[in-house]
C-alpha atoms as a PDB file:
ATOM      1  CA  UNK A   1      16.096  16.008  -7.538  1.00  0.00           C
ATOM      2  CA  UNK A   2      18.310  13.541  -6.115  1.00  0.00           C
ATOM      3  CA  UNK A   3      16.691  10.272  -7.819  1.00  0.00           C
ATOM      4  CA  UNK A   4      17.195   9.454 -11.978  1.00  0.00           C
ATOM      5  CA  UNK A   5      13.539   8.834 -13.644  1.00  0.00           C
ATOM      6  CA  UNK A   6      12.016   5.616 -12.987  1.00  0.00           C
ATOM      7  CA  UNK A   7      13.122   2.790 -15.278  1.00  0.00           C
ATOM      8  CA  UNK A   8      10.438   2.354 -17.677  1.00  0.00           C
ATOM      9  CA  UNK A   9      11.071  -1.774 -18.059  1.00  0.00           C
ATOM     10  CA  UNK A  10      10.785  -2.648 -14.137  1.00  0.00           C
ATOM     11  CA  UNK A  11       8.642  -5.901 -13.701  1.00  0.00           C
ATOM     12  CA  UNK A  12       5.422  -6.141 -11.585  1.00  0.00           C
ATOM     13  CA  UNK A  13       4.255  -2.431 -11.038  1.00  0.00           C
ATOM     14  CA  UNK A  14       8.220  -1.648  -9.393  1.00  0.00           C
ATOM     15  CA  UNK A  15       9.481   1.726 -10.246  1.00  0.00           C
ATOM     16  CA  UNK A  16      13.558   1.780 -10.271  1.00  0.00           C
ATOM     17  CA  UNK A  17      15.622   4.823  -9.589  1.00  0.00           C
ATOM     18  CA  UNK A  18      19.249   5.408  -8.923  1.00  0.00           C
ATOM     19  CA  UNK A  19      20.331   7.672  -6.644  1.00  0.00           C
ATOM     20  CA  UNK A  20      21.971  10.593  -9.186  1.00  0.00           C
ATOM     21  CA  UNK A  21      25.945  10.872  -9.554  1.00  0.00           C
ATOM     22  CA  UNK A  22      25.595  14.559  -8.602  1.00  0.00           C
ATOM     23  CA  UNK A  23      24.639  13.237  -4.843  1.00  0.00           C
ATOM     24  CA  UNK A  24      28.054  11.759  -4.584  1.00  0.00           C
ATOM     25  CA  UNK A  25      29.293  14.841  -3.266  1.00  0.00           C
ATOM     26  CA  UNK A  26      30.789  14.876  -0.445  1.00  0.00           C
ATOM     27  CA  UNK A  27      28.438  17.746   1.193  1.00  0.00           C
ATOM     28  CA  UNK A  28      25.822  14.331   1.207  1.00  0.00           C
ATOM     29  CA  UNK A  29      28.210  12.437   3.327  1.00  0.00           C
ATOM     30  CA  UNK A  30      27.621  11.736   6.560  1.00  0.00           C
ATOM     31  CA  UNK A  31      30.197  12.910   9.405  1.00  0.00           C
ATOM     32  CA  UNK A  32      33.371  11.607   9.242  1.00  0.00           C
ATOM     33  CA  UNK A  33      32.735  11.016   4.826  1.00  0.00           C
ATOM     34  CA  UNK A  34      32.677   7.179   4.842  1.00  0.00           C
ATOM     35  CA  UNK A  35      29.303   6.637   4.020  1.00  0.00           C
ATOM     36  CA  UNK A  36      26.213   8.583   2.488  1.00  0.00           C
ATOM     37  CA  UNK A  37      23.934  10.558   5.221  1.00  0.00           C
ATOM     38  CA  UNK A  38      21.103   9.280   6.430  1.00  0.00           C
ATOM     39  CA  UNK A  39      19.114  12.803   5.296  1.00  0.00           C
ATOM     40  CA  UNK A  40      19.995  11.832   1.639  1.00  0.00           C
ATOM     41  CA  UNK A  41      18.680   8.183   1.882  1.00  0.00           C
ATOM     42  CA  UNK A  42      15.945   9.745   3.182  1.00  0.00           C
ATOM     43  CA  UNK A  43      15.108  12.279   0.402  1.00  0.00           C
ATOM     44  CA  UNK A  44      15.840   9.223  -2.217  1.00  0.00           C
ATOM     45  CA  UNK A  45      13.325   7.347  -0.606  1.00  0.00           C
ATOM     46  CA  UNK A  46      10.485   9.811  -0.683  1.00  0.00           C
ATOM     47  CA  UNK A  47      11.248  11.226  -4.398  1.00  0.00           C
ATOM     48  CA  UNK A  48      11.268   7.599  -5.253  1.00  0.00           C
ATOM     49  CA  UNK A  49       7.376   7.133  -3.491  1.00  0.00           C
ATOM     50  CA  UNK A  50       6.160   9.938  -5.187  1.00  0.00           C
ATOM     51  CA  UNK A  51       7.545   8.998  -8.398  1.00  0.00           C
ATOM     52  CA  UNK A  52       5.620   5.707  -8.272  1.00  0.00           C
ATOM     53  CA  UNK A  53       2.545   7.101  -6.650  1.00  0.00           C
ATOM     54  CA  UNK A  54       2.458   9.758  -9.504  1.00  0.00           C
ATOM     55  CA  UNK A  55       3.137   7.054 -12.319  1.00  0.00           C
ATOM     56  CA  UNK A  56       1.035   4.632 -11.003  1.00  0.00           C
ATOM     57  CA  UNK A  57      -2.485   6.152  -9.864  1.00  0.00           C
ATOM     58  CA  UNK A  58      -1.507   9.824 -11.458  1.00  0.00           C
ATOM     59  CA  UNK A  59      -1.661  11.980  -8.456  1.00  0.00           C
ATOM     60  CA  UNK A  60       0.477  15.191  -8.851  1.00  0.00           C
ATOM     61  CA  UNK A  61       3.847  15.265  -7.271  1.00  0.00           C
ATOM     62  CA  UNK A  62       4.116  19.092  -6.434  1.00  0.00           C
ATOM     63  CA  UNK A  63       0.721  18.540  -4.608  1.00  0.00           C
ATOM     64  CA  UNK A  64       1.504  15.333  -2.927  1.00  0.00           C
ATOM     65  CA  UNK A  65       3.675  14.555   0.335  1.00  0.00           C
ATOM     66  CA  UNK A  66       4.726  11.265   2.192  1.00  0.00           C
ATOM     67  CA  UNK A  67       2.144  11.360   5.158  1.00  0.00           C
ATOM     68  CA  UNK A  68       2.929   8.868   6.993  1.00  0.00           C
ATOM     69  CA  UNK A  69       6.572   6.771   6.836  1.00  0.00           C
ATOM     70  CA  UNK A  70       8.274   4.040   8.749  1.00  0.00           C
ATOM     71  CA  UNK A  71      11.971   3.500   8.092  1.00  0.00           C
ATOM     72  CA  UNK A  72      14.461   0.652   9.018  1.00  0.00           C
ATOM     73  CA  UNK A  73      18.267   1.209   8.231  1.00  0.00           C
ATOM     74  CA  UNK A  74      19.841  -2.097   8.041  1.00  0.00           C
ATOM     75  CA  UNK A  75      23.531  -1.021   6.533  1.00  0.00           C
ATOM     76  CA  UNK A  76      25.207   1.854   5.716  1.00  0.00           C
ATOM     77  CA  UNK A  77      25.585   3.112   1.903  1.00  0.00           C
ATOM     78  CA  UNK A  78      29.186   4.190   0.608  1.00  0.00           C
ATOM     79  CA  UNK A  79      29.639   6.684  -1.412  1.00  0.00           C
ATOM     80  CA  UNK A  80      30.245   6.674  -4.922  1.00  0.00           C
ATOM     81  CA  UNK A  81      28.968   3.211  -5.450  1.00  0.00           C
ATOM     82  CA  UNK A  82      25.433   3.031  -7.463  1.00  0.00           C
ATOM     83  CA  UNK A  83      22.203   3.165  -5.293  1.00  0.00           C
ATOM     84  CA  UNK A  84      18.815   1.668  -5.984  1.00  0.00           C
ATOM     85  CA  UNK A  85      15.542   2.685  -4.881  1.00  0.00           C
ATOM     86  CA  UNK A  86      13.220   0.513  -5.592  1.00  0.00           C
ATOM     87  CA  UNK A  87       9.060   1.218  -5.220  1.00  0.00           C
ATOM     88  CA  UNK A  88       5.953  -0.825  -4.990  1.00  0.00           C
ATOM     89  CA  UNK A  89       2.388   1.023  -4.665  1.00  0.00           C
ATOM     90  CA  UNK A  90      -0.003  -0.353  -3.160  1.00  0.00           C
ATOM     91  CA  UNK A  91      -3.689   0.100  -3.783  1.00  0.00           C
ATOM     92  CA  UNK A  92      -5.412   3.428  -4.250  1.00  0.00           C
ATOM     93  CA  UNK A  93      -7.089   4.072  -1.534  1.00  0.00           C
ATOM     94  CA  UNK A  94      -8.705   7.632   0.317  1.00  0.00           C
ATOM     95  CA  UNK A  95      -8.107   9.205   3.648  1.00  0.00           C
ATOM     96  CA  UNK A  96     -10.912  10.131   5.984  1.00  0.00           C
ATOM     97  CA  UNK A  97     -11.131  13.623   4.291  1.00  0.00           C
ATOM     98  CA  UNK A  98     -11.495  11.930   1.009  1.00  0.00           C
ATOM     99  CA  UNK A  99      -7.806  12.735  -0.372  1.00  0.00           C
ATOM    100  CA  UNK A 100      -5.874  10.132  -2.496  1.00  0.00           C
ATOM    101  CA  UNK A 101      -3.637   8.274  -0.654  1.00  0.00           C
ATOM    102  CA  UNK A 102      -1.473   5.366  -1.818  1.00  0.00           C
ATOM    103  CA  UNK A 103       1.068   3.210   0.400  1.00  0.00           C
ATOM    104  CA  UNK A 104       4.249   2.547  -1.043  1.00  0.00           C
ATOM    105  CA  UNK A 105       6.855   0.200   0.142  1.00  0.00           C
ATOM    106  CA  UNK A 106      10.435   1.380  -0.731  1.00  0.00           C
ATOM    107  CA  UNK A 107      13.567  -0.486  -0.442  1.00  0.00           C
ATOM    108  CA  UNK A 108      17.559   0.871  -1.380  1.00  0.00           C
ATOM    109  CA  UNK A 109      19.601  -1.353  -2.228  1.00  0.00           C
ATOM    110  CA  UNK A 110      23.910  -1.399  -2.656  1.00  0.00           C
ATOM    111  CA  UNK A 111      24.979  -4.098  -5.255  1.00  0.00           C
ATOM    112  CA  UNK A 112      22.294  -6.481  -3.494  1.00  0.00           C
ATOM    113  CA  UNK A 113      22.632  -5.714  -0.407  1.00  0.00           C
ATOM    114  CA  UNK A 114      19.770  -3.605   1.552  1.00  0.00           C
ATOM    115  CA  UNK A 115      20.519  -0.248   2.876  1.00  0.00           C
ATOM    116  CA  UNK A 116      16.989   0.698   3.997  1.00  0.00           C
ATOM    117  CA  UNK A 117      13.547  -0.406   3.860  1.00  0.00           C
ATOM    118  CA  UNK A 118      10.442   2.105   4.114  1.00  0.00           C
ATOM    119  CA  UNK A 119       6.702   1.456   4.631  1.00  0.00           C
ATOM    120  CA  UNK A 120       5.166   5.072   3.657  1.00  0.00           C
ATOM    121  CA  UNK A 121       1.656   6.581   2.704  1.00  0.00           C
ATOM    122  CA  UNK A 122       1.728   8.956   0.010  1.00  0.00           C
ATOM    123  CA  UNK A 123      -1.075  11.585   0.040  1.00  0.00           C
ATOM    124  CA  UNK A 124      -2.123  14.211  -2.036  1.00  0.00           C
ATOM    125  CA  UNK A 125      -3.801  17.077  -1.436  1.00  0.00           C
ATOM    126  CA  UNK A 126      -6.825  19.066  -3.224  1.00  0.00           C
END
């Protein structure tokens, strides 16, 4: 896991991670060791999705995946500062097999600045 639990006090159905100290590493650097890799903004992001999909509507993590997700970098994250994911789920809704799905929007932010933005569809499986 590379995202802390969700914060239990975030306003207006947002769930809050931070991207874990142990991530800091620099094997999760990109080349060159000046900012984090895109693979581990990545990974925050969809923990972070499922985390909120799961709390929200209660659909399983270990049987759920990120189906569908859109991703704009806007900046690069440095290492060793704090990270924020940040989660909003949308409305429970069902795929045209009949599976759970949920979209959630997902944004990382770097001492108020934004990192990354993702539109993604969470989906679990039977």
């Amino acid at each position: 896991m590379v995202v802390s639990e969700p914060a239990e006090a975030a306003p207006y159905g947002r769930f809050v991670t931070q991207l874990l100290a142990s991530t800091y590493h620099r094997v999760f650097a990109a080349e060159g060791g000046d900012h984090l890799s895109g693979m581990l903004l990545l990974e925050a992001m969809r923990q972070t999705a499922l985390l909120a999909a799961g709390r929200t509507y209660g659909l399983t993590p270990s049987r759920a995946t990120m189906a569908t997700s859109r991703v704009l970098f806007r900046a690069r994250a440095e290492p060793g500062l704090p990270l924020t994911c940040t989660a909003v789920p949308g409305p429970l809704g069902r795929d045209a097999p009949q599976r759970p799905s949920v979209p959630v929007t997902v944004t990382l932010t770097q001492y108020g600045r934004r990192v990354a933005e993702a539109t993604s569809t969470v989906l679990q499986d039977f």
